[in-house]
PDB file of N, CA and C in Angstrom:
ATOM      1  N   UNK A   1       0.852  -1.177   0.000  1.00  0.00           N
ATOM      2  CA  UNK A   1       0.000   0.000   0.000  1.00  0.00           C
ATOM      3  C   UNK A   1       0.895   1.238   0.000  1.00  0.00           C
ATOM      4  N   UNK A   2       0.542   2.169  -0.935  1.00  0.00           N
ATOM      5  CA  UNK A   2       1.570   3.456  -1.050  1.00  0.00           C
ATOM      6  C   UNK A   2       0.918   4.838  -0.248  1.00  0.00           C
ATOM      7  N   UNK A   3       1.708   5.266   0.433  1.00  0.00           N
ATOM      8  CA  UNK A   3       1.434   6.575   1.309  1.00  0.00           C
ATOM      9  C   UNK A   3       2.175   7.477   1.238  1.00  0.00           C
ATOM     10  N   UNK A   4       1.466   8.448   1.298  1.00  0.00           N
ATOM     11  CA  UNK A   4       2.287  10.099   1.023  1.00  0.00           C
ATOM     12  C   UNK A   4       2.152  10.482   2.633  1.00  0.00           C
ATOM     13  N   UNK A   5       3.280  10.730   2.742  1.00  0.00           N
ATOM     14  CA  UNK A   5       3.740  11.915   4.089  1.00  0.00           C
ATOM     15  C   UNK A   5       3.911  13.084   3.553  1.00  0.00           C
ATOM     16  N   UNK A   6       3.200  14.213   4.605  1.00  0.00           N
ATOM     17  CA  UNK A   6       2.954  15.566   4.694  1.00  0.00           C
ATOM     18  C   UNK A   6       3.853  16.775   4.948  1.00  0.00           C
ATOM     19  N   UNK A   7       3.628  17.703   4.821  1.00  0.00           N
ATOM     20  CA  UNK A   7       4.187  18.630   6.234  1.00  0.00           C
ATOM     21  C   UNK A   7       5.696  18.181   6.872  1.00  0.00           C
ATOM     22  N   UNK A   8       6.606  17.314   5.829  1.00  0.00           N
ATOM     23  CA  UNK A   8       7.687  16.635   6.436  1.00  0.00           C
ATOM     24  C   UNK A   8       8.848  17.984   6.853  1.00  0.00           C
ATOM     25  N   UNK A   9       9.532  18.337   7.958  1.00  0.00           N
ATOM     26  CA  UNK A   9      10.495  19.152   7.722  1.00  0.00           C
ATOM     27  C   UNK A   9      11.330  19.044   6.464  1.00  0.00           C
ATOM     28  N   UNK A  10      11.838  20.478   5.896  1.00  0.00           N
ATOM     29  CA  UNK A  10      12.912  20.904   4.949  1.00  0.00           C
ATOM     30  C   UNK A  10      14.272  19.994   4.849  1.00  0.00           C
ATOM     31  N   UNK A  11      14.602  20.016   6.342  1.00  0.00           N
ATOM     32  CA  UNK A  11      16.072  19.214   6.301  1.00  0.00           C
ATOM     33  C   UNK A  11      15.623  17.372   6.415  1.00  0.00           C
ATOM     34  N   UNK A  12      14.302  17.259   6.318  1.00  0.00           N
ATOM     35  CA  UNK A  12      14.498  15.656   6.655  1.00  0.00           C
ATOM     36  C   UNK A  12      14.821  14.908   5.754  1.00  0.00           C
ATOM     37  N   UNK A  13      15.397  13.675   5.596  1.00  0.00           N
ATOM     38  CA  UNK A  13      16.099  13.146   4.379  1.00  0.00           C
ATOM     39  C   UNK A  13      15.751  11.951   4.000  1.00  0.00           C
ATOM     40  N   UNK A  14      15.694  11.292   3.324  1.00  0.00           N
ATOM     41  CA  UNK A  14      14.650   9.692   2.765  1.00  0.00           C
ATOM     42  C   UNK A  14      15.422   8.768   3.653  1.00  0.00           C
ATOM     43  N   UNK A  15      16.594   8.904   4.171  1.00  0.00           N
ATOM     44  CA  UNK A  15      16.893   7.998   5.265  1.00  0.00           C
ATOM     45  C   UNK A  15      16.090   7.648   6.375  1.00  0.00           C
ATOM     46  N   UNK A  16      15.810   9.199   6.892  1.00  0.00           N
ATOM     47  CA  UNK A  16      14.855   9.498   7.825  1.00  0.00           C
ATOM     48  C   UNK A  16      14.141   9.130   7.892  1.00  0.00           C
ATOM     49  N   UNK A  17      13.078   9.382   6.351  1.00  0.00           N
ATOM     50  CA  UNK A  17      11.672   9.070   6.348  1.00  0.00           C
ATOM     51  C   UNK A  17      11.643   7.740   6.282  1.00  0.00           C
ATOM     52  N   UNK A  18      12.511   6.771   5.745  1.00  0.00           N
ATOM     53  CA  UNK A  18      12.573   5.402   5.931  1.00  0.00           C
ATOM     54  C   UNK A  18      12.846   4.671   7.350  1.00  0.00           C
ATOM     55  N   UNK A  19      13.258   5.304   7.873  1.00  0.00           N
ATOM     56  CA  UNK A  19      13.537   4.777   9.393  1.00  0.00           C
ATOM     57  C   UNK A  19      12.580   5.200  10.097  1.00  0.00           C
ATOM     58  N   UNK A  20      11.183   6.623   9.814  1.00  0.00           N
ATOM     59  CA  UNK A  20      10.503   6.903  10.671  1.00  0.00           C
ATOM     60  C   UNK A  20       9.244   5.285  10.338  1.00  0.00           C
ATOM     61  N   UNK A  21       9.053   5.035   8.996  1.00  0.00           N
ATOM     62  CA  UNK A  21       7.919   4.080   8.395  1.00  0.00           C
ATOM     63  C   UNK A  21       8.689   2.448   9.312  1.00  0.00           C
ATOM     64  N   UNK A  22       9.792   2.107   8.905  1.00  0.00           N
ATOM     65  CA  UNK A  22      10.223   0.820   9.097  1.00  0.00           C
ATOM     66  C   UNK A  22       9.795   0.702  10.478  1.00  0.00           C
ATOM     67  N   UNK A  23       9.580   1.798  11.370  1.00  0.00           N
ATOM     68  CA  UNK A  23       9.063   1.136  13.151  1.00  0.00           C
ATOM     69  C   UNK A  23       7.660   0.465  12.887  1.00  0.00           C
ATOM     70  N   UNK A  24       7.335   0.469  11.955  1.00  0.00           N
ATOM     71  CA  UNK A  24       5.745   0.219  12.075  1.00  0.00           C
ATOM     72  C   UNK A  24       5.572  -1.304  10.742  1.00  0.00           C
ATOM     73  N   UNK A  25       7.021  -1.523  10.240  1.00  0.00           N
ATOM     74  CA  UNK A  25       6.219  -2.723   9.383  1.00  0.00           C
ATOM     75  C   UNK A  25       8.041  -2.497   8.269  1.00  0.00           C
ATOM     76  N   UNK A  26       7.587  -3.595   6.953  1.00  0.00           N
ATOM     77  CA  UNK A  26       8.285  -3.480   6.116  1.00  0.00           C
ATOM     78  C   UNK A  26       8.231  -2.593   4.939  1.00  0.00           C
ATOM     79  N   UNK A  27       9.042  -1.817   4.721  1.00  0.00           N
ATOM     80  CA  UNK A  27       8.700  -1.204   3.302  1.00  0.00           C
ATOM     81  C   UNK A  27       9.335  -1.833   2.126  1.00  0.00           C
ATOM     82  N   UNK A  28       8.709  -1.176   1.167  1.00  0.00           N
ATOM     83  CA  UNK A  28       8.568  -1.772   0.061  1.00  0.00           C
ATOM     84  C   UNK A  28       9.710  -0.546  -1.168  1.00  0.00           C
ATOM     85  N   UNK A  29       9.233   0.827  -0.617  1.00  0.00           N
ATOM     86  CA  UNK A  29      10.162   1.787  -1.371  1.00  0.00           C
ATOM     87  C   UNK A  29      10.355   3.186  -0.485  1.00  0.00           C
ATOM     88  N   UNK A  30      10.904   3.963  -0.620  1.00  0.00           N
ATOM     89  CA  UNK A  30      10.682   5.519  -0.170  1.00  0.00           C
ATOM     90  C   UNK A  30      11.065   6.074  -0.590  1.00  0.00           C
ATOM     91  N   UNK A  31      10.262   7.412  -0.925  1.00  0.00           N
ATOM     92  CA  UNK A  31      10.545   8.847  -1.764  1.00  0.00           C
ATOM     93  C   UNK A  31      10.406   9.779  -1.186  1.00  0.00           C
ATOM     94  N   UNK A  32      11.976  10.682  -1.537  1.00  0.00           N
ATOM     95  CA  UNK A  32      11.587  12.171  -0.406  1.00  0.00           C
ATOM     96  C   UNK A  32      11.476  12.624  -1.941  1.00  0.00           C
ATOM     97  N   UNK A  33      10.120  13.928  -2.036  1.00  0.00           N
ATOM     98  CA  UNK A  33      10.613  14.255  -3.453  1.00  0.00           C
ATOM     99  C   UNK A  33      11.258  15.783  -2.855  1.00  0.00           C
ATOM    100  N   UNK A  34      12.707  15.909  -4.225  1.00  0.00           N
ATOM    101  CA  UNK A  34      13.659  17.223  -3.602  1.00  0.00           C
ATOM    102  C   UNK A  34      12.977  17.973  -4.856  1.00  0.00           C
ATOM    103  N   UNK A  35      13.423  19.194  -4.180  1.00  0.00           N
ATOM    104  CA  UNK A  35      13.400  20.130  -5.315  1.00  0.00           C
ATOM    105  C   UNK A  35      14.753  20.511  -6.326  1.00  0.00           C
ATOM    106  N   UNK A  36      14.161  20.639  -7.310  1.00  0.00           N
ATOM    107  CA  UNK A  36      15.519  20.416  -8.178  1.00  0.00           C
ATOM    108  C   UNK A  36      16.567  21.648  -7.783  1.00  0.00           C
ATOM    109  N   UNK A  37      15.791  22.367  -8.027  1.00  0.00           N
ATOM    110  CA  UNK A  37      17.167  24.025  -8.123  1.00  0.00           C
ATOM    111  C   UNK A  37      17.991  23.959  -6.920  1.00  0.00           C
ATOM    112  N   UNK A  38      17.474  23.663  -5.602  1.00  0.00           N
ATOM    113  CA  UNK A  38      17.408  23.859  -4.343  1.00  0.00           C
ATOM    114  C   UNK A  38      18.461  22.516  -3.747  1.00  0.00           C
ATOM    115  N   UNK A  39      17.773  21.091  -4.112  1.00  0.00           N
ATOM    116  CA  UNK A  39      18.490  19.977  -3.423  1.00  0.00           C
ATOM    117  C   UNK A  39      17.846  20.176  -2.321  1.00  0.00           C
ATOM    118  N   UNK A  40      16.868  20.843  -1.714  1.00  0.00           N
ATOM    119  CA  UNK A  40      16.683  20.444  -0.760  1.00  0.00           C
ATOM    120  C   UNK A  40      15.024  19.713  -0.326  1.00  0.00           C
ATOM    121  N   UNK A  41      14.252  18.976   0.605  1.00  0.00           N
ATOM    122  CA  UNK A  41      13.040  18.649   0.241  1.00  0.00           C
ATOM    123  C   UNK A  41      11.932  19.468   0.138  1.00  0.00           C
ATOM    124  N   UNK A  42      10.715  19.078  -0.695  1.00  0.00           N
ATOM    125  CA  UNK A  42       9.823  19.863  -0.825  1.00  0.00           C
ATOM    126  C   UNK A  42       8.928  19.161   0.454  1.00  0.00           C
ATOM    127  N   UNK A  43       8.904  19.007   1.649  1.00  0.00           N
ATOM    128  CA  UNK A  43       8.316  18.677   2.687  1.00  0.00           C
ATOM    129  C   UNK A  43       6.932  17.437   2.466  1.00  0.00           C
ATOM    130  N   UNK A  44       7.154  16.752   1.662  1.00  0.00           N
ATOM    131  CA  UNK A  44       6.750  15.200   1.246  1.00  0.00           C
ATOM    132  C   UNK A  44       7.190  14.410   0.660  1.00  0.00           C
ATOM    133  N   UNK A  45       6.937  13.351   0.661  1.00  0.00           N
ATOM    134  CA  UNK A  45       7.455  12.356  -0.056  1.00  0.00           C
ATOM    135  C   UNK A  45       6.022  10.463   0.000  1.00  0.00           C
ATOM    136  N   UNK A  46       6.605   9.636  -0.541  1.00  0.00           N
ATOM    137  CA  UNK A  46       5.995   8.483  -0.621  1.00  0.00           C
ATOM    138  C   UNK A  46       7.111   7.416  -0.193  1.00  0.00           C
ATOM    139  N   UNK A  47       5.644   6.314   0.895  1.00  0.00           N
ATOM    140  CA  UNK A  47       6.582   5.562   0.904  1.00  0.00           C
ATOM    141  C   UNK A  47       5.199   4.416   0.669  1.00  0.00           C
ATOM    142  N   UNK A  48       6.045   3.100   0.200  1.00  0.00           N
ATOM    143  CA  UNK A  48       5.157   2.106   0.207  1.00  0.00           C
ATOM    144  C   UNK A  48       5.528   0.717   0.978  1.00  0.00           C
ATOM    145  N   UNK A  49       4.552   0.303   1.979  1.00  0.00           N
ATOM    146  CA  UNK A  49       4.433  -0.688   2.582  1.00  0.00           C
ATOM    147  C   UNK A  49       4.299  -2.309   1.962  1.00  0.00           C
ATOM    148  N   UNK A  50       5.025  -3.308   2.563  1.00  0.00           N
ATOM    149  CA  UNK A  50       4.942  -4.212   2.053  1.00  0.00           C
ATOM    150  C   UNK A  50       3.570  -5.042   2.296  1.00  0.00           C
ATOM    151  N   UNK A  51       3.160  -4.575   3.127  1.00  0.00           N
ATOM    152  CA  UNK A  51       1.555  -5.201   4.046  1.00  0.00           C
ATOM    153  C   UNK A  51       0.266  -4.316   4.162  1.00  0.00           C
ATOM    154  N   UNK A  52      -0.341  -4.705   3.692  1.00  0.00           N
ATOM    155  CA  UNK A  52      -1.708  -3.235   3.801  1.00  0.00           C
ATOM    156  C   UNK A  52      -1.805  -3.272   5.171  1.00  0.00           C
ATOM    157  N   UNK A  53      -1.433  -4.016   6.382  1.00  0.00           N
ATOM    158  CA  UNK A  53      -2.268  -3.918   7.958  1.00  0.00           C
ATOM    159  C   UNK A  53      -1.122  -3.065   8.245  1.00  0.00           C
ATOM    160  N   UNK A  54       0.161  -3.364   7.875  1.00  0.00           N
ATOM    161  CA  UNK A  54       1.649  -2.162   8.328  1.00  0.00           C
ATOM    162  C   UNK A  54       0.895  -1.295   8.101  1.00  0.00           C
ATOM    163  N   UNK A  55       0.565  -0.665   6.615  1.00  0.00           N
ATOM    164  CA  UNK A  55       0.308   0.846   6.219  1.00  0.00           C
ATOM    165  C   UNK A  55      -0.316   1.037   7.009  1.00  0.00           C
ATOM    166  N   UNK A  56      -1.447   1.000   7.407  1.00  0.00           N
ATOM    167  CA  UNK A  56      -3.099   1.084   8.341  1.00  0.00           C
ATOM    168  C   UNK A  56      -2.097   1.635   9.722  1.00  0.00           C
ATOM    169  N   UNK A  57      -1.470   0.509   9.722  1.00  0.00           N
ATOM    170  CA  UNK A  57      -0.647   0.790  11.506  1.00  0.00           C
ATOM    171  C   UNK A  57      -0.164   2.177  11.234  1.00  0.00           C
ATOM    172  N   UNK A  58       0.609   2.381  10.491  1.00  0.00           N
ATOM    173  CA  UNK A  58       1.423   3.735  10.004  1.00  0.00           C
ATOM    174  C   UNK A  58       0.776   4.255   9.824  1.00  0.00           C
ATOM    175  N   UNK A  59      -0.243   4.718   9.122  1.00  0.00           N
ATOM    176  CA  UNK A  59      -1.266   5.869   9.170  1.00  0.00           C
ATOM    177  C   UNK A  59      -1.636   6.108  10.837  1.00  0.00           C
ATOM    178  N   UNK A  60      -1.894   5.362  11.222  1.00  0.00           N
ATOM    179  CA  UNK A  60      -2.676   5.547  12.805  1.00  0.00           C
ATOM    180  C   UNK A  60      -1.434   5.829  13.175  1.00  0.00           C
ATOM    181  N   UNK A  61      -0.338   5.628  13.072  1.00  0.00           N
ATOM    182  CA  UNK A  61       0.455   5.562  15.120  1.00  0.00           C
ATOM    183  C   UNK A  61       1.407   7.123  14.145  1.00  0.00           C
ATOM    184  N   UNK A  62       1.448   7.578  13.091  1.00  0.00           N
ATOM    185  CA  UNK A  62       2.168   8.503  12.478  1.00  0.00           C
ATOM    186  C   UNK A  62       1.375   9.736  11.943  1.00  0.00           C
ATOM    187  N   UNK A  63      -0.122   9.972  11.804  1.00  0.00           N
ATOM    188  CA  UNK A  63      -0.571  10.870  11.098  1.00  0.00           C
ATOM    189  C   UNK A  63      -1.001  11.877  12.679  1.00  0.00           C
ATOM    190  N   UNK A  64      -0.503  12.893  12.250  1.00  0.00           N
ATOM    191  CA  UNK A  64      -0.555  14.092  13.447  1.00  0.00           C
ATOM    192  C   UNK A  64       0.553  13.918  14.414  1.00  0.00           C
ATOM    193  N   UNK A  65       1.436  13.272  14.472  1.00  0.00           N
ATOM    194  CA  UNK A  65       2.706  12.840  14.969  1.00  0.00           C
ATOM    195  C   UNK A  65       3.748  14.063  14.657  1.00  0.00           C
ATOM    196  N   UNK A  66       4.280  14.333  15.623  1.00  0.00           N
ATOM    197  CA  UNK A  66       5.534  15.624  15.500  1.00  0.00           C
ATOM    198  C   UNK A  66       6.775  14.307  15.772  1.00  0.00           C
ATOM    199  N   UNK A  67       7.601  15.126  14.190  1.00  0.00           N
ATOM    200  CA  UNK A  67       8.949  14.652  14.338  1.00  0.00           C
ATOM    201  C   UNK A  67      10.663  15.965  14.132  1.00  0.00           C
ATOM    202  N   UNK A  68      11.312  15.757  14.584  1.00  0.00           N
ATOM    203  CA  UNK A  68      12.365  16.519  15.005  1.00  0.00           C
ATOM    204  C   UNK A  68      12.767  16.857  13.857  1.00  0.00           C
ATOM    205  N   UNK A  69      12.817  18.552  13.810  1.00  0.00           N
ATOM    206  CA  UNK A  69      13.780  18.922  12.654  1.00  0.00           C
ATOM    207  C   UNK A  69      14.687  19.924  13.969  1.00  0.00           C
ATOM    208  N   UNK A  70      15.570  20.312  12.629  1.00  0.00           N
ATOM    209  CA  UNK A  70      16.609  21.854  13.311  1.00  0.00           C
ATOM    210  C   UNK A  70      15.511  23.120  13.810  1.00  0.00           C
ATOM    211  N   UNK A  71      14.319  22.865  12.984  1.00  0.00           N
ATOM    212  CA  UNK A  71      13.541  24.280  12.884  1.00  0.00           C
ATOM    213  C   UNK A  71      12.622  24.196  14.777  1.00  0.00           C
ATOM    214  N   UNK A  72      12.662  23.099  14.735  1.00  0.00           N
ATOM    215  CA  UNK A  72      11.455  22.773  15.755  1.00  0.00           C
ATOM    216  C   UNK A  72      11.191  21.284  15.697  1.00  0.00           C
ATOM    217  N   UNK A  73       9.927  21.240  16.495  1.00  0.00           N
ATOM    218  CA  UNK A  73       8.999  19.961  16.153  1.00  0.00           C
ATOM    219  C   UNK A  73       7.853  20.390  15.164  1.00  0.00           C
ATOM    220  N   UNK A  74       8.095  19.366  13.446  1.00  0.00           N
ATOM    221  CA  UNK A  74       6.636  19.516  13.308  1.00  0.00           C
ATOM    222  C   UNK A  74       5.399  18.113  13.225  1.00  0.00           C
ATOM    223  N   UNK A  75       4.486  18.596  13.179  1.00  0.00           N
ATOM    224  CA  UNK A  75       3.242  17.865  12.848  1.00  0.00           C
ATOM    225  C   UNK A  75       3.097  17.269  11.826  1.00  0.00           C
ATOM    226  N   UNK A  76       2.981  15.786  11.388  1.00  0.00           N
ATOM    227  CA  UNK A  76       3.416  15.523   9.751  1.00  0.00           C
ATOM    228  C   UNK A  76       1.934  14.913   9.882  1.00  0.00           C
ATOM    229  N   UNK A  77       1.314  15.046   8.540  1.00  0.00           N
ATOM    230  CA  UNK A  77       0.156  13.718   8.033  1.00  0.00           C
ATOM    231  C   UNK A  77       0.628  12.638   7.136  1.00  0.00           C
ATOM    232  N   UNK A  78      -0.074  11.695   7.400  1.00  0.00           N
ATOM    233  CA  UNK A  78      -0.231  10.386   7.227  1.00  0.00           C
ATOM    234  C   UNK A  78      -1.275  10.099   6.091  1.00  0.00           C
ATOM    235  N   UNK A  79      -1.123   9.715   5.043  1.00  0.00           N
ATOM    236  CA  UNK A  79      -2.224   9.346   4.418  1.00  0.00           C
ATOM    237  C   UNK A  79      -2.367   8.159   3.307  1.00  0.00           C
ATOM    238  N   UNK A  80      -3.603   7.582   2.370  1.00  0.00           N
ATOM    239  CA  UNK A  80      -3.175   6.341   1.425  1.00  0.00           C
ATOM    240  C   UNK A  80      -2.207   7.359   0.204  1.00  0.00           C
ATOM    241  N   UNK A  81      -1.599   7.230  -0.401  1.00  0.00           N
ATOM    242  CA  UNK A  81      -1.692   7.813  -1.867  1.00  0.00           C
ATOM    243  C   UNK A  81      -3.080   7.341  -2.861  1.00  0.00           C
ATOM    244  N   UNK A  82      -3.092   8.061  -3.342  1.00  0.00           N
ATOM    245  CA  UNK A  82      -4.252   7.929  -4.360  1.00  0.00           C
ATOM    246  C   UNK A  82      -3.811   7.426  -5.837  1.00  0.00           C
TER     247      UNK A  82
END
């Protein structure tokens, strides 16, 4: 099952976002998408689960969840991709 994360901080990096998904199940892929000119992220990305009950878990235990940037803590959403 494929899911887009939200609201991800600027500096977070597909390492990251792969290590925040893997607590909750196996993945299957992850995408931070960057911005080209910049290199740096456009504050989402996709990741896809190897198990539809993982994703489900990951949506629930991650959507409205604050994770650590330099800037602060923010609030990320959780959702299916479409």
């Amino acid at each position: 099952m494929k899911l887009i994360a939200l609201n991800l901080p600027r500096d977070f990096t597909e390492d990251a976002l792969a290590k925040l998904f893997k607590t909750h199940g196996n993945i299957k892929s992850c995408n931070l998408v960057i911005d080209e000119k910049t290199g740096a992220s456009k504050g989402f990305g996709f990741v896809e689960m190897a198990l539809e009950h993982e994703a489900k878990t990951a949506i629930e235990k991650l959507h409205g969840s604050r994770v650590e940037s330099k800037s602060g803590r923010e609030k990320i959403r959780v959702k299916a991709a479409d």
